[in-house]
PDB file of N, CA and C in Angstrom:
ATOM      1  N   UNK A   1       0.865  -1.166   0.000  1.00  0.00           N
ATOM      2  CA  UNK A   1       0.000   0.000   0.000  1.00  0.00           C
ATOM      3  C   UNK A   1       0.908   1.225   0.000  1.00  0.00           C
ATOM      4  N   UNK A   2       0.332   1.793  -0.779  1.00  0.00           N
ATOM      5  CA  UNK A   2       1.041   3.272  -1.106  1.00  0.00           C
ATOM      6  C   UNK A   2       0.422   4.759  -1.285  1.00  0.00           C
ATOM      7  N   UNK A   3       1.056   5.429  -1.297  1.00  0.00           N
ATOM      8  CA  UNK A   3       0.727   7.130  -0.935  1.00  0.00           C
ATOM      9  C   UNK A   3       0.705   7.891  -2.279  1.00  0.00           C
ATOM     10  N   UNK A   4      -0.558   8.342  -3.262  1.00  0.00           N
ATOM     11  CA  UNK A   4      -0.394   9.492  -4.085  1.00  0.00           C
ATOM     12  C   UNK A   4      -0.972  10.966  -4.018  1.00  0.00           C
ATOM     13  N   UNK A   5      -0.692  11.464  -4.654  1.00  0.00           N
ATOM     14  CA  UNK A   5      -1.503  12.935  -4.418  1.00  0.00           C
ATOM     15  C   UNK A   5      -1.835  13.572  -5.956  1.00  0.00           C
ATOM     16  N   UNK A   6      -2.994  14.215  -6.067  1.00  0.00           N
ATOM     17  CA  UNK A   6      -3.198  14.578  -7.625  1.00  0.00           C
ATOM     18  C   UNK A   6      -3.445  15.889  -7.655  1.00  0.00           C
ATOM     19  N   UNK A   7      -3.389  16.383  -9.199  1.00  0.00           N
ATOM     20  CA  UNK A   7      -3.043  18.109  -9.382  1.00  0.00           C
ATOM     21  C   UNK A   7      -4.344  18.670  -8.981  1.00  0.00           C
ATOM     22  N   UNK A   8      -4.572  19.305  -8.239  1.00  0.00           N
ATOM     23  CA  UNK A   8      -6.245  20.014  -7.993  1.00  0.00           C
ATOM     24  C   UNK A   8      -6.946  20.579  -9.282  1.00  0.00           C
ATOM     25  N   UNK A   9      -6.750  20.420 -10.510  1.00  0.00           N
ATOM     26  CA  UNK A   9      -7.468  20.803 -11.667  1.00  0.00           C
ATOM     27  C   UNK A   9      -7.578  19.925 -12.070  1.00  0.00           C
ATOM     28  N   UNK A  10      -8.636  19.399 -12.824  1.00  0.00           N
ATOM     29  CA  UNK A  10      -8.617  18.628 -14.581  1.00  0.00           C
ATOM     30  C   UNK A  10      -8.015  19.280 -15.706  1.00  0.00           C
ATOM     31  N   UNK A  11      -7.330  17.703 -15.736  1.00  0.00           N
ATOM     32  CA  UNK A  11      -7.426  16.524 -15.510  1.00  0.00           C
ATOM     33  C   UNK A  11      -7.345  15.582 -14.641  1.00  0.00           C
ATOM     34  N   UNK A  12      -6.665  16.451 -12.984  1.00  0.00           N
ATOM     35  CA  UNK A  12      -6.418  16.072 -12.114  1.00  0.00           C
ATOM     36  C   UNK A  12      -5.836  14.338 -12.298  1.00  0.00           C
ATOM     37  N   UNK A  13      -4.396  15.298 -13.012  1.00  0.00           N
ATOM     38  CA  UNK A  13      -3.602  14.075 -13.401  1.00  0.00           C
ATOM     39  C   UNK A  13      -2.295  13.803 -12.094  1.00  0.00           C
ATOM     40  N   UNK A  14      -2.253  12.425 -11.864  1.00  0.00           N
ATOM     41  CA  UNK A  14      -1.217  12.367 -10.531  1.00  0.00           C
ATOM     42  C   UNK A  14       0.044  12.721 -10.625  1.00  0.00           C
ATOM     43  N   UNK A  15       0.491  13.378  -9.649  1.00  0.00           N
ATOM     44  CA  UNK A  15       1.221  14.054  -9.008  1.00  0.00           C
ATOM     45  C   UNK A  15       2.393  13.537  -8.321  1.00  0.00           C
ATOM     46  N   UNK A  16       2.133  13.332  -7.316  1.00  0.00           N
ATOM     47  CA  UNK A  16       2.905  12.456  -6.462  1.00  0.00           C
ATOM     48  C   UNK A  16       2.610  11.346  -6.279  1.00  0.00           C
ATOM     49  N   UNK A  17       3.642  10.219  -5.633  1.00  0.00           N
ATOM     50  CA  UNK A  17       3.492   8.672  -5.559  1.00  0.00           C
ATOM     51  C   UNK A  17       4.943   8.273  -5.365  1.00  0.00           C
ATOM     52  N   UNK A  18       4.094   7.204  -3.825  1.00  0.00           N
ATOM     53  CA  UNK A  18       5.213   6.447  -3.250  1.00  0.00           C
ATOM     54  C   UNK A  18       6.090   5.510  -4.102  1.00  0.00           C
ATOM     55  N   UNK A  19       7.150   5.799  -4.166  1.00  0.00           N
ATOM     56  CA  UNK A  19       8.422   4.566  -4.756  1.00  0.00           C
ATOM     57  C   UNK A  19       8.121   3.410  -3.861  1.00  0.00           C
ATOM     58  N   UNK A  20       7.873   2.781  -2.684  1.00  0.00           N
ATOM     59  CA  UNK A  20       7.791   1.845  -1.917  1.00  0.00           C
ATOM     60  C   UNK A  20       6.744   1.544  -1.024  1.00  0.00           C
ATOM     61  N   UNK A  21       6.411   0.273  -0.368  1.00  0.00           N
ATOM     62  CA  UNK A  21       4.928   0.134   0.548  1.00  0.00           C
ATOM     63  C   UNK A  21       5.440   1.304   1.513  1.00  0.00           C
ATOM     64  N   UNK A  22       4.646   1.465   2.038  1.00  0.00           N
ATOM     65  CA  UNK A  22       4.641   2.553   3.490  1.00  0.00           C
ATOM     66  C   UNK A  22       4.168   1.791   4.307  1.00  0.00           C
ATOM     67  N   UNK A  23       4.157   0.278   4.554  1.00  0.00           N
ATOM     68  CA  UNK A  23       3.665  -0.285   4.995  1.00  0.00           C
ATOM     69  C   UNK A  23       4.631  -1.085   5.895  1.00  0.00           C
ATOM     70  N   UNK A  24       4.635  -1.548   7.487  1.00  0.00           N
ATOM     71  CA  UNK A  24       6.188  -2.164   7.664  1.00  0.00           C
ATOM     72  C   UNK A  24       6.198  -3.136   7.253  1.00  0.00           C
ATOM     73  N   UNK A  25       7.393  -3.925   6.308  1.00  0.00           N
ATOM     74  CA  UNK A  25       7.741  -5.404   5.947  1.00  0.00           C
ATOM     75  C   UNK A  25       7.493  -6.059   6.751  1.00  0.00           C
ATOM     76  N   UNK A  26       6.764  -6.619   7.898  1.00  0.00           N
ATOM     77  CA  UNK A  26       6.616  -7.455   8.435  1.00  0.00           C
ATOM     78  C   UNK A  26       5.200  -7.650   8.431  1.00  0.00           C
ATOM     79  N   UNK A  27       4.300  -7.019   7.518  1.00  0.00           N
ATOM     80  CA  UNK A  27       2.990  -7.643   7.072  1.00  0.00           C
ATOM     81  C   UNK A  27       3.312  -7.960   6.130  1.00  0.00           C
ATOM     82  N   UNK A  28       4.198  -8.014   5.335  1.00  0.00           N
ATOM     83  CA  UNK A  28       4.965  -9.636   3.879  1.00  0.00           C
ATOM     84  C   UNK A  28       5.078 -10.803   4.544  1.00  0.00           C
ATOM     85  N   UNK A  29       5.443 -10.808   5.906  1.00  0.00           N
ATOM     86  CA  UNK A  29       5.926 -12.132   5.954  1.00  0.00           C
ATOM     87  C   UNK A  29       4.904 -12.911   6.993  1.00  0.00           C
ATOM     88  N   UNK A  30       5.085 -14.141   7.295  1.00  0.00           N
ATOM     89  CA  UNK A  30       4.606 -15.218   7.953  1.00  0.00           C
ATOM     90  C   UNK A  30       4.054 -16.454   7.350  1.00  0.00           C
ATOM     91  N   UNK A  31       3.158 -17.049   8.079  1.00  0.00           N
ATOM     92  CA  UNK A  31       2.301 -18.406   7.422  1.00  0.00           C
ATOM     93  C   UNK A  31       1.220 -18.084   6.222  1.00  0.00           C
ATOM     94  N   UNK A  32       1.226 -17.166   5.736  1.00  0.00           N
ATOM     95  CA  UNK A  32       0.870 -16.750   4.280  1.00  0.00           C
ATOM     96  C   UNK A  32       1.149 -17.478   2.808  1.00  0.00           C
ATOM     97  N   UNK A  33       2.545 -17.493   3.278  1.00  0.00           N
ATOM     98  CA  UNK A  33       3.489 -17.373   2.027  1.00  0.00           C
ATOM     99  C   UNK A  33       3.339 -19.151   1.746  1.00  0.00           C
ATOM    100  N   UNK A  34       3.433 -19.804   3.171  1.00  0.00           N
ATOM    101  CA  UNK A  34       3.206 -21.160   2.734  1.00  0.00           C
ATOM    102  C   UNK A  34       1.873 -21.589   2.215  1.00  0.00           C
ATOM    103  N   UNK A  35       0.975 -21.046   1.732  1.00  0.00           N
ATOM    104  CA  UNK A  35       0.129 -21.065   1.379  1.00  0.00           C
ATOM    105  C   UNK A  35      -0.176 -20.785   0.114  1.00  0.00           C
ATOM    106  N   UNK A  36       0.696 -19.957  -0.833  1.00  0.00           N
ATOM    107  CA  UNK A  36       0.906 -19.672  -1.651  1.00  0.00           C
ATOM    108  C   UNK A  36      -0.393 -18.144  -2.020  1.00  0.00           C
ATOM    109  N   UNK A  37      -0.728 -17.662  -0.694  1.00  0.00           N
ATOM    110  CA  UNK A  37      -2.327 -16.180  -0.892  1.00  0.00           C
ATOM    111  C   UNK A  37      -1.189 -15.312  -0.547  1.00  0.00           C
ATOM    112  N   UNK A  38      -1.318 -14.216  -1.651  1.00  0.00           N
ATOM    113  CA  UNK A  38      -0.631 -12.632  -1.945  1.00  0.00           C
ATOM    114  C   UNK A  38      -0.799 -12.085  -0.708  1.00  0.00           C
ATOM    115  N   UNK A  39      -0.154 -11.495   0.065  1.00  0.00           N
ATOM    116  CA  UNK A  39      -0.486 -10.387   0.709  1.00  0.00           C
ATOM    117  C   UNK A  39      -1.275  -9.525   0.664  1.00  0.00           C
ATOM    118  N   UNK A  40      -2.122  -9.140   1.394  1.00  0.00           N
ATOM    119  CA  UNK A  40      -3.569  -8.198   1.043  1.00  0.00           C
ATOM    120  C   UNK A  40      -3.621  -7.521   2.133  1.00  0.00           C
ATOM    121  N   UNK A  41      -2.976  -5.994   1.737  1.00  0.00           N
ATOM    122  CA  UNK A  41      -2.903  -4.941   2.334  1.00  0.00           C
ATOM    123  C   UNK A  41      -4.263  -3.662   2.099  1.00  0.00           C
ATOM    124  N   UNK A  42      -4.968  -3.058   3.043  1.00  0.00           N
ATOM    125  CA  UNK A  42      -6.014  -2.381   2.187  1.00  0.00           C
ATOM    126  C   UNK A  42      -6.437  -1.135   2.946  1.00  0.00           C
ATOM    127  N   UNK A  43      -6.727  -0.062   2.493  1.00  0.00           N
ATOM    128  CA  UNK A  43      -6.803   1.017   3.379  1.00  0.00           C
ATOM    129  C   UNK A  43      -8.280   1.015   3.344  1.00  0.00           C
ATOM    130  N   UNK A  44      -8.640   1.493   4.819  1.00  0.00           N
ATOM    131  CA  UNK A  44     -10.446   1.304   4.814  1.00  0.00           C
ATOM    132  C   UNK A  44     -11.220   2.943   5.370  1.00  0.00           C
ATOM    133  N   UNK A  45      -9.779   3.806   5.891  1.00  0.00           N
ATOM    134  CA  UNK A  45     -10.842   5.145   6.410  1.00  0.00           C
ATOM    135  C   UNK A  45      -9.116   6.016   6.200  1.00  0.00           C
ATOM    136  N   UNK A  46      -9.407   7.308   6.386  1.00  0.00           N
ATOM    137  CA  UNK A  46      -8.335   8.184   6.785  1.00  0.00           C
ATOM    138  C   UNK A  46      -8.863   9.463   6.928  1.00  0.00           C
ATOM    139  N   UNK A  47      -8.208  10.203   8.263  1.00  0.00           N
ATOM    140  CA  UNK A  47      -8.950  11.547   8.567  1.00  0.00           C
ATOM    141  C   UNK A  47      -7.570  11.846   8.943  1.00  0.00           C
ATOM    142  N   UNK A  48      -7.442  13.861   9.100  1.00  0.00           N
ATOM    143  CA  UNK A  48      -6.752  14.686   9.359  1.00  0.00           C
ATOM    144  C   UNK A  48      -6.768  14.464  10.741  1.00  0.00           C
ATOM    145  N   UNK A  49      -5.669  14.887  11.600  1.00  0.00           N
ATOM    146  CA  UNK A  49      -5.315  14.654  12.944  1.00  0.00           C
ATOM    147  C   UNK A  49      -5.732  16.530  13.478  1.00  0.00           C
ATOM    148  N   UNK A  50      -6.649  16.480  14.415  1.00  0.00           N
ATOM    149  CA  UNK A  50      -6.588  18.144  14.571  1.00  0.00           C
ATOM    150  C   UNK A  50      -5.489  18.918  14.919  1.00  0.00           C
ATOM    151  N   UNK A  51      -4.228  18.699  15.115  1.00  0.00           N
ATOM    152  CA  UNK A  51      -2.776  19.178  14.712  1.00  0.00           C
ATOM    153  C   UNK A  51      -2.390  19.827  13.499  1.00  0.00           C
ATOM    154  N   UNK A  52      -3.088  18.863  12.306  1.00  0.00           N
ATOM    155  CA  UNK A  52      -2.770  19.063  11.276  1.00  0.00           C
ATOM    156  C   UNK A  52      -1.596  18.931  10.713  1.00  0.00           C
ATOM    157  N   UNK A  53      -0.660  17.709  11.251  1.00  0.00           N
ATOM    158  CA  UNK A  53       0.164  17.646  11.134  1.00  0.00           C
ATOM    159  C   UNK A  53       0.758  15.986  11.076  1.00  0.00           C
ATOM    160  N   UNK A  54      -0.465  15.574  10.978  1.00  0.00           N
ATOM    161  CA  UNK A  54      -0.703  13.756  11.166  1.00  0.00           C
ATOM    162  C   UNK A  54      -1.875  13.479  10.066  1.00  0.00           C
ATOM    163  N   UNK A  55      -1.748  12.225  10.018  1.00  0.00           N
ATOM    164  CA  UNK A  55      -3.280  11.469   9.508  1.00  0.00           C
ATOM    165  C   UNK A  55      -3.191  10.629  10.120  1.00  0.00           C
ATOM    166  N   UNK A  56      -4.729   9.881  10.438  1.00  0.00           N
ATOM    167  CA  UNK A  56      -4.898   8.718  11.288  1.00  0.00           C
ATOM    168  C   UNK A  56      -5.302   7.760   9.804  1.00  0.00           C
ATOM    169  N   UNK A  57      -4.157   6.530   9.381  1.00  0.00           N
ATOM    170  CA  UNK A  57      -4.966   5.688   8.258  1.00  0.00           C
ATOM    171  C   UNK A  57      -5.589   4.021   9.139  1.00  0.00           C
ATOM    172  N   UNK A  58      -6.623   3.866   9.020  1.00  0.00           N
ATOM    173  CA  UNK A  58      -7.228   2.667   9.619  1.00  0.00           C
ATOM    174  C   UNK A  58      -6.786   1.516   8.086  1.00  0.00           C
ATOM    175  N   UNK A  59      -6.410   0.613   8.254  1.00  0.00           N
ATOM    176  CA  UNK A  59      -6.205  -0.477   7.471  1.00  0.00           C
ATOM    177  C   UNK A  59      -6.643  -1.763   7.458  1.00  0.00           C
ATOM    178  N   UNK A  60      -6.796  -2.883   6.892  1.00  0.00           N
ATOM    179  CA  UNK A  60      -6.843  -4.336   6.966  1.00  0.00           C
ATOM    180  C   UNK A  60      -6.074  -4.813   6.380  1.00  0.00           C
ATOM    181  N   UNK A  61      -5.590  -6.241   6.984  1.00  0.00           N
ATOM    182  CA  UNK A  61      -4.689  -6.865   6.457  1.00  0.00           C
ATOM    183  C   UNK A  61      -4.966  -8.331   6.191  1.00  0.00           C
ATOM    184  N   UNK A  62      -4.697  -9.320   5.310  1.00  0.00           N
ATOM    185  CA  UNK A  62      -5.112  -9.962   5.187  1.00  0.00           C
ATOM    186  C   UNK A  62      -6.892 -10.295   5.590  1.00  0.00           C
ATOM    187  N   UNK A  63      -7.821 -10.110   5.370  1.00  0.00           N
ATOM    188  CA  UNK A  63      -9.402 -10.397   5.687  1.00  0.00           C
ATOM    189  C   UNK A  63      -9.641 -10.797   7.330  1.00  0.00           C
ATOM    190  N   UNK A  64      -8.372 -10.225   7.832  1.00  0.00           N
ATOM    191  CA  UNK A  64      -8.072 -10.808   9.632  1.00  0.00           C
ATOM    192  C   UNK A  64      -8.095  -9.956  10.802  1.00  0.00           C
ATOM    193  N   UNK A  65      -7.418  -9.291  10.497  1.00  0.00           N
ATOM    194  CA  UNK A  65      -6.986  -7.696  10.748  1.00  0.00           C
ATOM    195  C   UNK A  65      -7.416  -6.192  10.843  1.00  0.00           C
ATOM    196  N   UNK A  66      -7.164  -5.458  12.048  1.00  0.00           N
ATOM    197  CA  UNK A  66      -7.514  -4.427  11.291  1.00  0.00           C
ATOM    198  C   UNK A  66      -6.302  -2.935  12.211  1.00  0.00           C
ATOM    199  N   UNK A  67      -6.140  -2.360  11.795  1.00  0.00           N
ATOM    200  CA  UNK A  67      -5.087  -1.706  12.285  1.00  0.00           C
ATOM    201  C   UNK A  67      -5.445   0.039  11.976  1.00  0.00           C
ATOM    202  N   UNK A  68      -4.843   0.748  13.024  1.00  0.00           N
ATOM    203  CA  UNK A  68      -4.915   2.360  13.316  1.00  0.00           C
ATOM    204  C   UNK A  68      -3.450   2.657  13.164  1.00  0.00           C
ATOM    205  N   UNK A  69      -2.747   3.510  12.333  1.00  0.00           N
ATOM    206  CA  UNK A  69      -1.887   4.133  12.544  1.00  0.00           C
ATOM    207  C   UNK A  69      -1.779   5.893  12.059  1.00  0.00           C
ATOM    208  N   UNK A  70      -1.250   6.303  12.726  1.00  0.00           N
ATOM    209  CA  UNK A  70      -0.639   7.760  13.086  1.00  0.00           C
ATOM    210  C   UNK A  70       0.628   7.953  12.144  1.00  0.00           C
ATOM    211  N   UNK A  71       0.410   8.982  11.146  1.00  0.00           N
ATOM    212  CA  UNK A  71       1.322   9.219   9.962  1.00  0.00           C
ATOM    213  C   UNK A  71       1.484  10.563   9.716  1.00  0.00           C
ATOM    214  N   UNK A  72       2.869  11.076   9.798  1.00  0.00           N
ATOM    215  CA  UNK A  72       3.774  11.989   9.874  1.00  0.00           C
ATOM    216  C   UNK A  72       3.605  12.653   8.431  1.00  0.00           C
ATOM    217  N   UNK A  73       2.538  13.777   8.144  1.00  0.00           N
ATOM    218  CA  UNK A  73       2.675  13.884   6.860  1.00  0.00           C
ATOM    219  C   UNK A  73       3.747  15.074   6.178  1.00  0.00           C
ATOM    220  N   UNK A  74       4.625  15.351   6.884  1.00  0.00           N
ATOM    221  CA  UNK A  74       5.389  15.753   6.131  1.00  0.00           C
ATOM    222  C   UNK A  74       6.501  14.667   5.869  1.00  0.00           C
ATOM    223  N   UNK A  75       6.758  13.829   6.762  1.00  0.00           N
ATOM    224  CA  UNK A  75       7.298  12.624   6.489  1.00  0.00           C
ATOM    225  C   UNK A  75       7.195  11.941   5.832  1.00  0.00           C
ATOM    226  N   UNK A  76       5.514  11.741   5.615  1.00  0.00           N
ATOM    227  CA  UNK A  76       5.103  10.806   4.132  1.00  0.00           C
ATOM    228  C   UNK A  76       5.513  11.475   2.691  1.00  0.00           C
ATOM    229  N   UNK A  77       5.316  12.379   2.794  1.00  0.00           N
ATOM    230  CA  UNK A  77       5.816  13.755   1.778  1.00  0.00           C
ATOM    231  C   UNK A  77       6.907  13.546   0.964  1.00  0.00           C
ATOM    232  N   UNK A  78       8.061  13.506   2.688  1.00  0.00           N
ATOM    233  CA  UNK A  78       9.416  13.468   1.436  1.00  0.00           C
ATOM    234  C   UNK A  78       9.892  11.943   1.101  1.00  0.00           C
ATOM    235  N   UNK A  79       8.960  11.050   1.162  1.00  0.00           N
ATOM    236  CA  UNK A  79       9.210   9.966   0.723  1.00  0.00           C
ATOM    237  C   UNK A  79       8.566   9.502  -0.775  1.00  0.00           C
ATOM    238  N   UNK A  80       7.781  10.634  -1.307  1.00  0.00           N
ATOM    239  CA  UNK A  80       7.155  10.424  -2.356  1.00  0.00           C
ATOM    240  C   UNK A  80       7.831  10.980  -3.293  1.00  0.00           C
ATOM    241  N   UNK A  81       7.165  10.439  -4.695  1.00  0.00           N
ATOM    242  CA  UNK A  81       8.266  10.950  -6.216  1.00  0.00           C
ATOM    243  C   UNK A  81       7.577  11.497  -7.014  1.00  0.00           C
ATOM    244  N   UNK A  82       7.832  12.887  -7.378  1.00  0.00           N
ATOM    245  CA  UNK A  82       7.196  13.092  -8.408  1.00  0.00           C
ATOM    246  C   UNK A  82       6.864  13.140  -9.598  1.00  0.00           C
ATOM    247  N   UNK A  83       5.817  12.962 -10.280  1.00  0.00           N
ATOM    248  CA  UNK A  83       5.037  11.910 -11.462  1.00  0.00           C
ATOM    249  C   UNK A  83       5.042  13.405 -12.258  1.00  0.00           C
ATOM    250  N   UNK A  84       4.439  13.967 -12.240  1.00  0.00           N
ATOM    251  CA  UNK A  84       3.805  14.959 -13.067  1.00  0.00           C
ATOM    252  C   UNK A  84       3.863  16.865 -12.190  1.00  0.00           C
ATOM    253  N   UNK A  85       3.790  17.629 -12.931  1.00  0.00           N
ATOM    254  CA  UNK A  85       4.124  18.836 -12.736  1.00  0.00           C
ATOM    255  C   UNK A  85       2.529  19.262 -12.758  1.00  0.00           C
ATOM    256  N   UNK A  86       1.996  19.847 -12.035  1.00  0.00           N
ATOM    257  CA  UNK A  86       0.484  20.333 -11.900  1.00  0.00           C
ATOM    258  C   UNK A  86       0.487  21.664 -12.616  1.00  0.00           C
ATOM    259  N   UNK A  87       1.135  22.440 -13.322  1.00  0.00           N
ATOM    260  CA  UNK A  87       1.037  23.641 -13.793  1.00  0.00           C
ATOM    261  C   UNK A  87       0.574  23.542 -14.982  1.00  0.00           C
TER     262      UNK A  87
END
């Protein structure tokens, strides 16, 4: 699972986008894999932190799971690449 952002006009063509999961490597691994079922990572809600300086993303993982994390968005920021020029 990964992070994009798109140009605020139409075509509202994308913008930014993560090079890598943002997700920690250790939802790749376990008794999955012997099984030969993909990893299934999935985002299900996300709201602004009243700081404004966070997001809260709620996730699922495998159809089992379900997880809250707290994300640094200027942190997420400079981990992204940019695709396209919005001008």
């Amino acid at each position: 699972m990964g992070a994009l952002t798109f140009c605020p006009n139409p075509p509202f063509r994308l913008n930014l986008m993560s090079s890598h999961p943002i997700i920690k490597d250790s939802l790749y691994e376990g008794p999955w894999v012997n099984i030969k079922v993909d990893y299934v990572i999935f985002p299900t809600g996300i709201t602004l932190d009243p700081d404004q300086k966070h997001i809260w993303l709620s996730f699922g993982w495998q159809d089992r799971h379900g997880w809250i994390v707290k994300i640094d968005i200027d942190e997420l920021f400079s981990t992204l690449t940019k695709v396209n020029d919005c001008s």
